[in-house]
PDB file of N, CA and C in Angstrom:
ATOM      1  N   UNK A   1      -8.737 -39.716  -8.330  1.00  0.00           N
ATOM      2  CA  UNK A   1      -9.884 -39.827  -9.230  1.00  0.00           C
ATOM      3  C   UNK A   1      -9.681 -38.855 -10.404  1.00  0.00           C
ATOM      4  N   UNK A   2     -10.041 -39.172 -11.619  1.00  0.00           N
ATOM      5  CA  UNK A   2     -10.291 -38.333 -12.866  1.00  0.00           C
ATOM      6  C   UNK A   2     -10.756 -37.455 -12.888  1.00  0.00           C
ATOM      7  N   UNK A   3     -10.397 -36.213 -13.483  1.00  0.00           N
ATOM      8  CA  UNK A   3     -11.339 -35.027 -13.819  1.00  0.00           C
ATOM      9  C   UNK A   3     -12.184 -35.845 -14.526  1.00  0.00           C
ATOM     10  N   UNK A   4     -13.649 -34.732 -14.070  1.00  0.00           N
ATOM     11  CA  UNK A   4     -15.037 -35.180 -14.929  1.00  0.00           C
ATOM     12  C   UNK A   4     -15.052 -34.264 -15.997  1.00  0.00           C
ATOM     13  N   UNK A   5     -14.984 -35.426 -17.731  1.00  0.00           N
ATOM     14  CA  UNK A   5     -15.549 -34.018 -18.512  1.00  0.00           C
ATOM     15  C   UNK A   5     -16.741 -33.566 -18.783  1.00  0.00           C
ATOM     16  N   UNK A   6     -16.796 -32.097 -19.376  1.00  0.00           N
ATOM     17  CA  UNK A   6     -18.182 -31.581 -19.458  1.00  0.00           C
ATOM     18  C   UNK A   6     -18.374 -32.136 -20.682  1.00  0.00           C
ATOM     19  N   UNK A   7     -19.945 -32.465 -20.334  1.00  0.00           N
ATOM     20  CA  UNK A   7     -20.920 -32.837 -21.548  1.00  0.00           C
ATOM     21  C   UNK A   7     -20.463 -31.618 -23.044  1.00  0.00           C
ATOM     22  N   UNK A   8     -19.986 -32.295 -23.981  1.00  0.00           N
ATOM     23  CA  UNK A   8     -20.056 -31.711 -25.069  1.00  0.00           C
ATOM     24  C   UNK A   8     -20.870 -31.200 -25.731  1.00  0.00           C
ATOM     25  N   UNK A   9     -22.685 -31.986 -25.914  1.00  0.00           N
ATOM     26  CA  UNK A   9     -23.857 -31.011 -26.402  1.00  0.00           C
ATOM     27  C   UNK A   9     -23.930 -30.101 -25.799  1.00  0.00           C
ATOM     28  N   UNK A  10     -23.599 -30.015 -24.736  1.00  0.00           N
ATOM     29  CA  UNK A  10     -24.369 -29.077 -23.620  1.00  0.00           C
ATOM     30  C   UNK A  10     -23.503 -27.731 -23.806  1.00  0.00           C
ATOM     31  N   UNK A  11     -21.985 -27.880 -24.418  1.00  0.00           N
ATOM     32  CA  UNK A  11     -21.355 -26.615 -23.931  1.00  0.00           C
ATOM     33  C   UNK A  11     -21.449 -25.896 -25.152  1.00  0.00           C
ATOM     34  N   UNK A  12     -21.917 -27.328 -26.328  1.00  0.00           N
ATOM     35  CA  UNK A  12     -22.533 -26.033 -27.690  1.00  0.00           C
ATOM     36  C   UNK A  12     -23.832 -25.432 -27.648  1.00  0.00           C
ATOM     37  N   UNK A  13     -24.459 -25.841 -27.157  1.00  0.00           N
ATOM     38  CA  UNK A  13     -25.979 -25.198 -27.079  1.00  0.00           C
ATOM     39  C   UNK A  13     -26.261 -24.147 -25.995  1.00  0.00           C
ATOM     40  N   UNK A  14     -25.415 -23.886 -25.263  1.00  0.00           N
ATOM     41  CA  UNK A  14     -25.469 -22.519 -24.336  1.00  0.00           C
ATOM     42  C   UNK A  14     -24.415 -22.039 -23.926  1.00  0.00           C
ATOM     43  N   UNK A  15     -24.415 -20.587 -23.147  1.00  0.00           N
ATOM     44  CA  UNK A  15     -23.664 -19.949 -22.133  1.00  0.00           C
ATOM     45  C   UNK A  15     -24.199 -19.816 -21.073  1.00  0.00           C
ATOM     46  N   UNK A  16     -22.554 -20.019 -20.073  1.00  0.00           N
ATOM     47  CA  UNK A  16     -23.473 -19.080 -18.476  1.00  0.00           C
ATOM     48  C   UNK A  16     -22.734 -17.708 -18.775  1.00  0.00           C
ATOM     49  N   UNK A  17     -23.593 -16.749 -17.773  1.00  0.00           N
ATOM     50  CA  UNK A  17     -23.413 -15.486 -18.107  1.00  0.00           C
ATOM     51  C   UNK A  17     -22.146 -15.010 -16.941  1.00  0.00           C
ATOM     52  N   UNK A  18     -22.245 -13.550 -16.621  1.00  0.00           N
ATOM     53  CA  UNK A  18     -21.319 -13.549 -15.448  1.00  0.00           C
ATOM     54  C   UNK A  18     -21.594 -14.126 -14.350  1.00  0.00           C
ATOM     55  N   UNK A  19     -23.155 -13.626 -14.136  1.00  0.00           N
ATOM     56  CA  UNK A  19     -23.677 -13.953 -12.740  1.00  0.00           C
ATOM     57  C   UNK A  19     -23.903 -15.473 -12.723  1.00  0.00           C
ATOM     58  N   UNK A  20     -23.981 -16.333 -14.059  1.00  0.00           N
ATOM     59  CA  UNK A  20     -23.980 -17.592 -13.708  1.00  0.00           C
ATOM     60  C   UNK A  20     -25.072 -18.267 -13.836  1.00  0.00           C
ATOM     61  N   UNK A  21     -26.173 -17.149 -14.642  1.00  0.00           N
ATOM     62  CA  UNK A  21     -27.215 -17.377 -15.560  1.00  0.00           C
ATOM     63  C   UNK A  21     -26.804 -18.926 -16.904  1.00  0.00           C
ATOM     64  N   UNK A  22     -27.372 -19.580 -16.924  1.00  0.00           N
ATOM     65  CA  UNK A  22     -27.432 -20.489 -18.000  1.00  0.00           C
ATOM     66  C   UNK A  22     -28.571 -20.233 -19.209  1.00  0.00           C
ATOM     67  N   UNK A  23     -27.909 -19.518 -19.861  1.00  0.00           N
ATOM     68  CA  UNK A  23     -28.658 -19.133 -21.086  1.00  0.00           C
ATOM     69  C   UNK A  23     -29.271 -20.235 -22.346  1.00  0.00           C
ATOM     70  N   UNK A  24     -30.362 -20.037 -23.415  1.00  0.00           N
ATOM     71  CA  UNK A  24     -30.299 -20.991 -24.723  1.00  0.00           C
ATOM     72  C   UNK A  24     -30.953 -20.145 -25.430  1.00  0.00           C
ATOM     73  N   UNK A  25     -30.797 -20.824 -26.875  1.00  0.00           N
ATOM     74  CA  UNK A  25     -31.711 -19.850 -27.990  1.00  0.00           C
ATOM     75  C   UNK A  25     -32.739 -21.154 -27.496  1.00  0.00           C
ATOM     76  N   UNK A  26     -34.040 -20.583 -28.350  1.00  0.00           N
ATOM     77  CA  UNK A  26     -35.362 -21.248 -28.442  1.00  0.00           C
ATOM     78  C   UNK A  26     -35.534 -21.793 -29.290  1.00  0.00           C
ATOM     79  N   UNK A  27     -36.420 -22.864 -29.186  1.00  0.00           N
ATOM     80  CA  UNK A  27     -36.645 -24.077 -30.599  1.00  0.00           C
ATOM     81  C   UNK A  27     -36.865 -23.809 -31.652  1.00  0.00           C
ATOM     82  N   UNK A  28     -36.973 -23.794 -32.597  1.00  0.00           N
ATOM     83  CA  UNK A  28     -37.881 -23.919 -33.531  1.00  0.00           C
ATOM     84  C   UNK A  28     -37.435 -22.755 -34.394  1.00  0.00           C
ATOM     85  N   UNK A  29     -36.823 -21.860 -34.769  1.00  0.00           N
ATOM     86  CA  UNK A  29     -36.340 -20.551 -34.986  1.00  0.00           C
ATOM     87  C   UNK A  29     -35.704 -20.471 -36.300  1.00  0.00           C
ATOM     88  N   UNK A  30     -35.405 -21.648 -36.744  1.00  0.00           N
ATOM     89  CA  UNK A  30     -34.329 -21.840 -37.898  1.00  0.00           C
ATOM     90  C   UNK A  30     -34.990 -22.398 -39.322  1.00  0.00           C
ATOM     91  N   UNK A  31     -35.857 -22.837 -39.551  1.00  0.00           N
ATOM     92  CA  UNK A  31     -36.597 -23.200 -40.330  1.00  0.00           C
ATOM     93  C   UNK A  31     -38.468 -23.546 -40.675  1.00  0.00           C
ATOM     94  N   UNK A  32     -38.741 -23.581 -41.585  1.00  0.00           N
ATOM     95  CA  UNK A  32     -40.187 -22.944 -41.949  1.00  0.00           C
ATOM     96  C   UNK A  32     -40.798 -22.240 -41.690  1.00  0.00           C
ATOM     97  N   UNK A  33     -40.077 -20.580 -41.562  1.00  0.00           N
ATOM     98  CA  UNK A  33     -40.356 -19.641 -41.204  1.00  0.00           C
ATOM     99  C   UNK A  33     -41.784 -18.871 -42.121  1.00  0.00           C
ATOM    100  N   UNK A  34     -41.672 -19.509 -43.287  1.00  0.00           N
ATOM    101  CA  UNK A  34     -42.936 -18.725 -43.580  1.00  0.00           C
ATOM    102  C   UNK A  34     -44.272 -18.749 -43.247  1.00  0.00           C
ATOM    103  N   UNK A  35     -44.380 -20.064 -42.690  1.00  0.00           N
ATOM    104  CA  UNK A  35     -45.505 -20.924 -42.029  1.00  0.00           C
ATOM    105  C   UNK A  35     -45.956 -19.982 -40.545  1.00  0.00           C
ATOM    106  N   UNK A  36     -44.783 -19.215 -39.816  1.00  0.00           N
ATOM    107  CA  UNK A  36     -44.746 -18.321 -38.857  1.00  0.00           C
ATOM    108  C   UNK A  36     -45.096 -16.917 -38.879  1.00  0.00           C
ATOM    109  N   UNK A  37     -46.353 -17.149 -37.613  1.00  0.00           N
ATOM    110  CA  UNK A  37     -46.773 -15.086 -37.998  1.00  0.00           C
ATOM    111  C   UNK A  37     -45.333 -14.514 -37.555  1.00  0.00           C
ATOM    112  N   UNK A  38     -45.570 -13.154 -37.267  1.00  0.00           N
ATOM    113  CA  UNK A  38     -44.385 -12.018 -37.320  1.00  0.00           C
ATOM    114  C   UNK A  38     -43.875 -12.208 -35.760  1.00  0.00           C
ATOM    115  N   UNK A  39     -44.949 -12.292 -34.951  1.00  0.00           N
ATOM    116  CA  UNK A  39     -44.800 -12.204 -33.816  1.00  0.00           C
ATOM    117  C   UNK A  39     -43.996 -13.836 -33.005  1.00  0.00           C
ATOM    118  N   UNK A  40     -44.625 -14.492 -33.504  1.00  0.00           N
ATOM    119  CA  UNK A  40     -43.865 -15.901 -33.243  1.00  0.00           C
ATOM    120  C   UNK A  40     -42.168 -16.431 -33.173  1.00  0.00           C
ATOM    121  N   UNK A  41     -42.030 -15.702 -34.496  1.00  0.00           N
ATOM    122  CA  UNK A  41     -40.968 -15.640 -35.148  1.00  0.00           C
ATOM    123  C   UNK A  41     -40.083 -14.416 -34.047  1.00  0.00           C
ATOM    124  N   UNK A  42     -40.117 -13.459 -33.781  1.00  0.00           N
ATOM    125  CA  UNK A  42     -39.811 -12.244 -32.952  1.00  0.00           C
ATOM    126  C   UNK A  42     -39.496 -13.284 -31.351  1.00  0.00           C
ATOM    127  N   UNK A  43     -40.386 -14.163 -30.812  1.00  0.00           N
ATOM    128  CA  UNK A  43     -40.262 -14.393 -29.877  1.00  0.00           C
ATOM    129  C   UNK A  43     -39.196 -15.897 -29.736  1.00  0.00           C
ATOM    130  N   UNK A  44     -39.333 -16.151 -31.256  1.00  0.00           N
ATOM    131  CA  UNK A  44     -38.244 -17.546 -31.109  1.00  0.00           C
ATOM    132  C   UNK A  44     -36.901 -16.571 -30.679  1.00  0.00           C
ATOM    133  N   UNK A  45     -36.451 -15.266 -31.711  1.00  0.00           N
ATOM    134  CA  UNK A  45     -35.303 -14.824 -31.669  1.00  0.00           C
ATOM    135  C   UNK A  45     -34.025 -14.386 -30.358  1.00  0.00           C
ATOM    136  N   UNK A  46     -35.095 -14.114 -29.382  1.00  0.00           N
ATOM    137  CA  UNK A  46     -34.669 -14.212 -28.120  1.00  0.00           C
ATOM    138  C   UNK A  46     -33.709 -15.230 -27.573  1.00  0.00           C
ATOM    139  N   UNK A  47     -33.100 -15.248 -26.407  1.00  0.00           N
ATOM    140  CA  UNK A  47     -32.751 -16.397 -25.532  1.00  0.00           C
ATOM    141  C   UNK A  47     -33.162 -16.625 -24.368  1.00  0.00           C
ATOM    142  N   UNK A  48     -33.567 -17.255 -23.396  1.00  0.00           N
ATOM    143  CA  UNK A  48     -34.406 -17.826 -22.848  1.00  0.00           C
ATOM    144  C   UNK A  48     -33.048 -17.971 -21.142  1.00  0.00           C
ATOM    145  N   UNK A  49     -33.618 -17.981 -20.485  1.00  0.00           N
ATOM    146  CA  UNK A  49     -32.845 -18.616 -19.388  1.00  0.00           C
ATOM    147  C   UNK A  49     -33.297 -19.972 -18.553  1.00  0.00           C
ATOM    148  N   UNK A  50     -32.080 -20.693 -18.092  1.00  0.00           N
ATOM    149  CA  UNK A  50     -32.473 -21.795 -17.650  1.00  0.00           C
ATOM    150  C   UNK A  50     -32.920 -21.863 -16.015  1.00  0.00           C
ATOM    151  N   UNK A  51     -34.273 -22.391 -15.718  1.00  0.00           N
ATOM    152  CA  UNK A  51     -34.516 -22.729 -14.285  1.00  0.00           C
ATOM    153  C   UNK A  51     -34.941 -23.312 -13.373  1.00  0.00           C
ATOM    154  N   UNK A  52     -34.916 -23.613 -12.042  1.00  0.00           N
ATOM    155  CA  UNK A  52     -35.398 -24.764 -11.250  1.00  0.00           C
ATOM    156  C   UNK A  52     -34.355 -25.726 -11.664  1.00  0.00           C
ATOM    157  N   UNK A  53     -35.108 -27.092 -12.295  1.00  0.00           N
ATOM    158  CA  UNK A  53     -34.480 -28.292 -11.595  1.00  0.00           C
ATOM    159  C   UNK A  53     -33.871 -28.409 -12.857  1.00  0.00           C
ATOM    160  N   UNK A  54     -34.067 -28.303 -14.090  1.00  0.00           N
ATOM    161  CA  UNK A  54     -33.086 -27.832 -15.752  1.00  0.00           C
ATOM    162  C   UNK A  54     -31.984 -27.565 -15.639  1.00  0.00           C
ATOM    163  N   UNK A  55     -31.512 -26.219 -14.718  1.00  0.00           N
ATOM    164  CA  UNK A  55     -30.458 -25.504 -14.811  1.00  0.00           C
ATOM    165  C   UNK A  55     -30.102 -26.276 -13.613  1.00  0.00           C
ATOM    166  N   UNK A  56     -30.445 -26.919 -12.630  1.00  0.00           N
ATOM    167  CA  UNK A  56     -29.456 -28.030 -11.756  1.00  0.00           C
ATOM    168  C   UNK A  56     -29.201 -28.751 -12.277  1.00  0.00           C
ATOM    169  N   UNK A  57     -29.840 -29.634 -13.190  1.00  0.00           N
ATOM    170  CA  UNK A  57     -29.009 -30.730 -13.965  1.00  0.00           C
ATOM    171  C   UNK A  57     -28.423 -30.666 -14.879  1.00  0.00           C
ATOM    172  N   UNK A  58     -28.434 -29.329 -15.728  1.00  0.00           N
ATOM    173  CA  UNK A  58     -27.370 -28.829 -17.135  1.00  0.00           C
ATOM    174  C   UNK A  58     -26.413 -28.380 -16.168  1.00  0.00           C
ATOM    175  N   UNK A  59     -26.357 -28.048 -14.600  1.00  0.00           N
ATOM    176  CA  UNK A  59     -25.141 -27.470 -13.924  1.00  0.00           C
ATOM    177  C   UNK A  59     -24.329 -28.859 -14.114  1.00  0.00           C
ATOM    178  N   UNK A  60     -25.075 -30.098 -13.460  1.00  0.00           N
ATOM    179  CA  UNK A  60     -23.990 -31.549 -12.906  1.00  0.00           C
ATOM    180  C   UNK A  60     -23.507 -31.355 -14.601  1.00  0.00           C
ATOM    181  N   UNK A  61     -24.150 -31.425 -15.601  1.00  0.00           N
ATOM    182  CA  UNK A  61     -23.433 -31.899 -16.662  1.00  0.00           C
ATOM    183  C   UNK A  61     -22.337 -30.667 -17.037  1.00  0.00           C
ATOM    184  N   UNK A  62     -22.240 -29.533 -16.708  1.00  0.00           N
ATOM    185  CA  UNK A  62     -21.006 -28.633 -17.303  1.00  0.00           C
ATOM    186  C   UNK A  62     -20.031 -29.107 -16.119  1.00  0.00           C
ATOM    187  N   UNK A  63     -20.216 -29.767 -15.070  1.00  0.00           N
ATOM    188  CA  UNK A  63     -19.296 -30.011 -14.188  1.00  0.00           C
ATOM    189  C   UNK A  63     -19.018 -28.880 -13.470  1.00  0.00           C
ATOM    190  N   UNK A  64     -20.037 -27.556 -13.321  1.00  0.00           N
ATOM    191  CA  UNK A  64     -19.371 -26.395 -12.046  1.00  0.00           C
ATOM    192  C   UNK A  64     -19.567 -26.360 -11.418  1.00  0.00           C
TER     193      UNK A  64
END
């Protein structure tokens, strides 16, 4: 049988970490920022971790 490849959106839009954390930036972060209080904006900048049943099915798609 074929190696399965990994989903290509998927391996630009995040990292796993060491421990195997599946990381993302947050939505919305990149444009019409002026429309955004201070604090909003502060909390898009972050990255977010993936969990429950998300980070099981972004796992099947990186193939690990």
């Amino acid at each position: 049988m074929p190696k399965l490849k990994s989903h290509s959106g998927v391996k630009k839009r995040l990292r796993v970490t060491k421990t195997g954390k599946l990381m993302r930036r947050r939505a919305g972060g990149s444009h019409f920022l002026e429309k955004k209080s201070a604090a909003r904006k502060r909390k898009l900048a972050g990255v977010e971790e993936f969990t429950g049943k998300a980070a099981r099915d972004i796992r099947r798609r990186l193939n690990t």
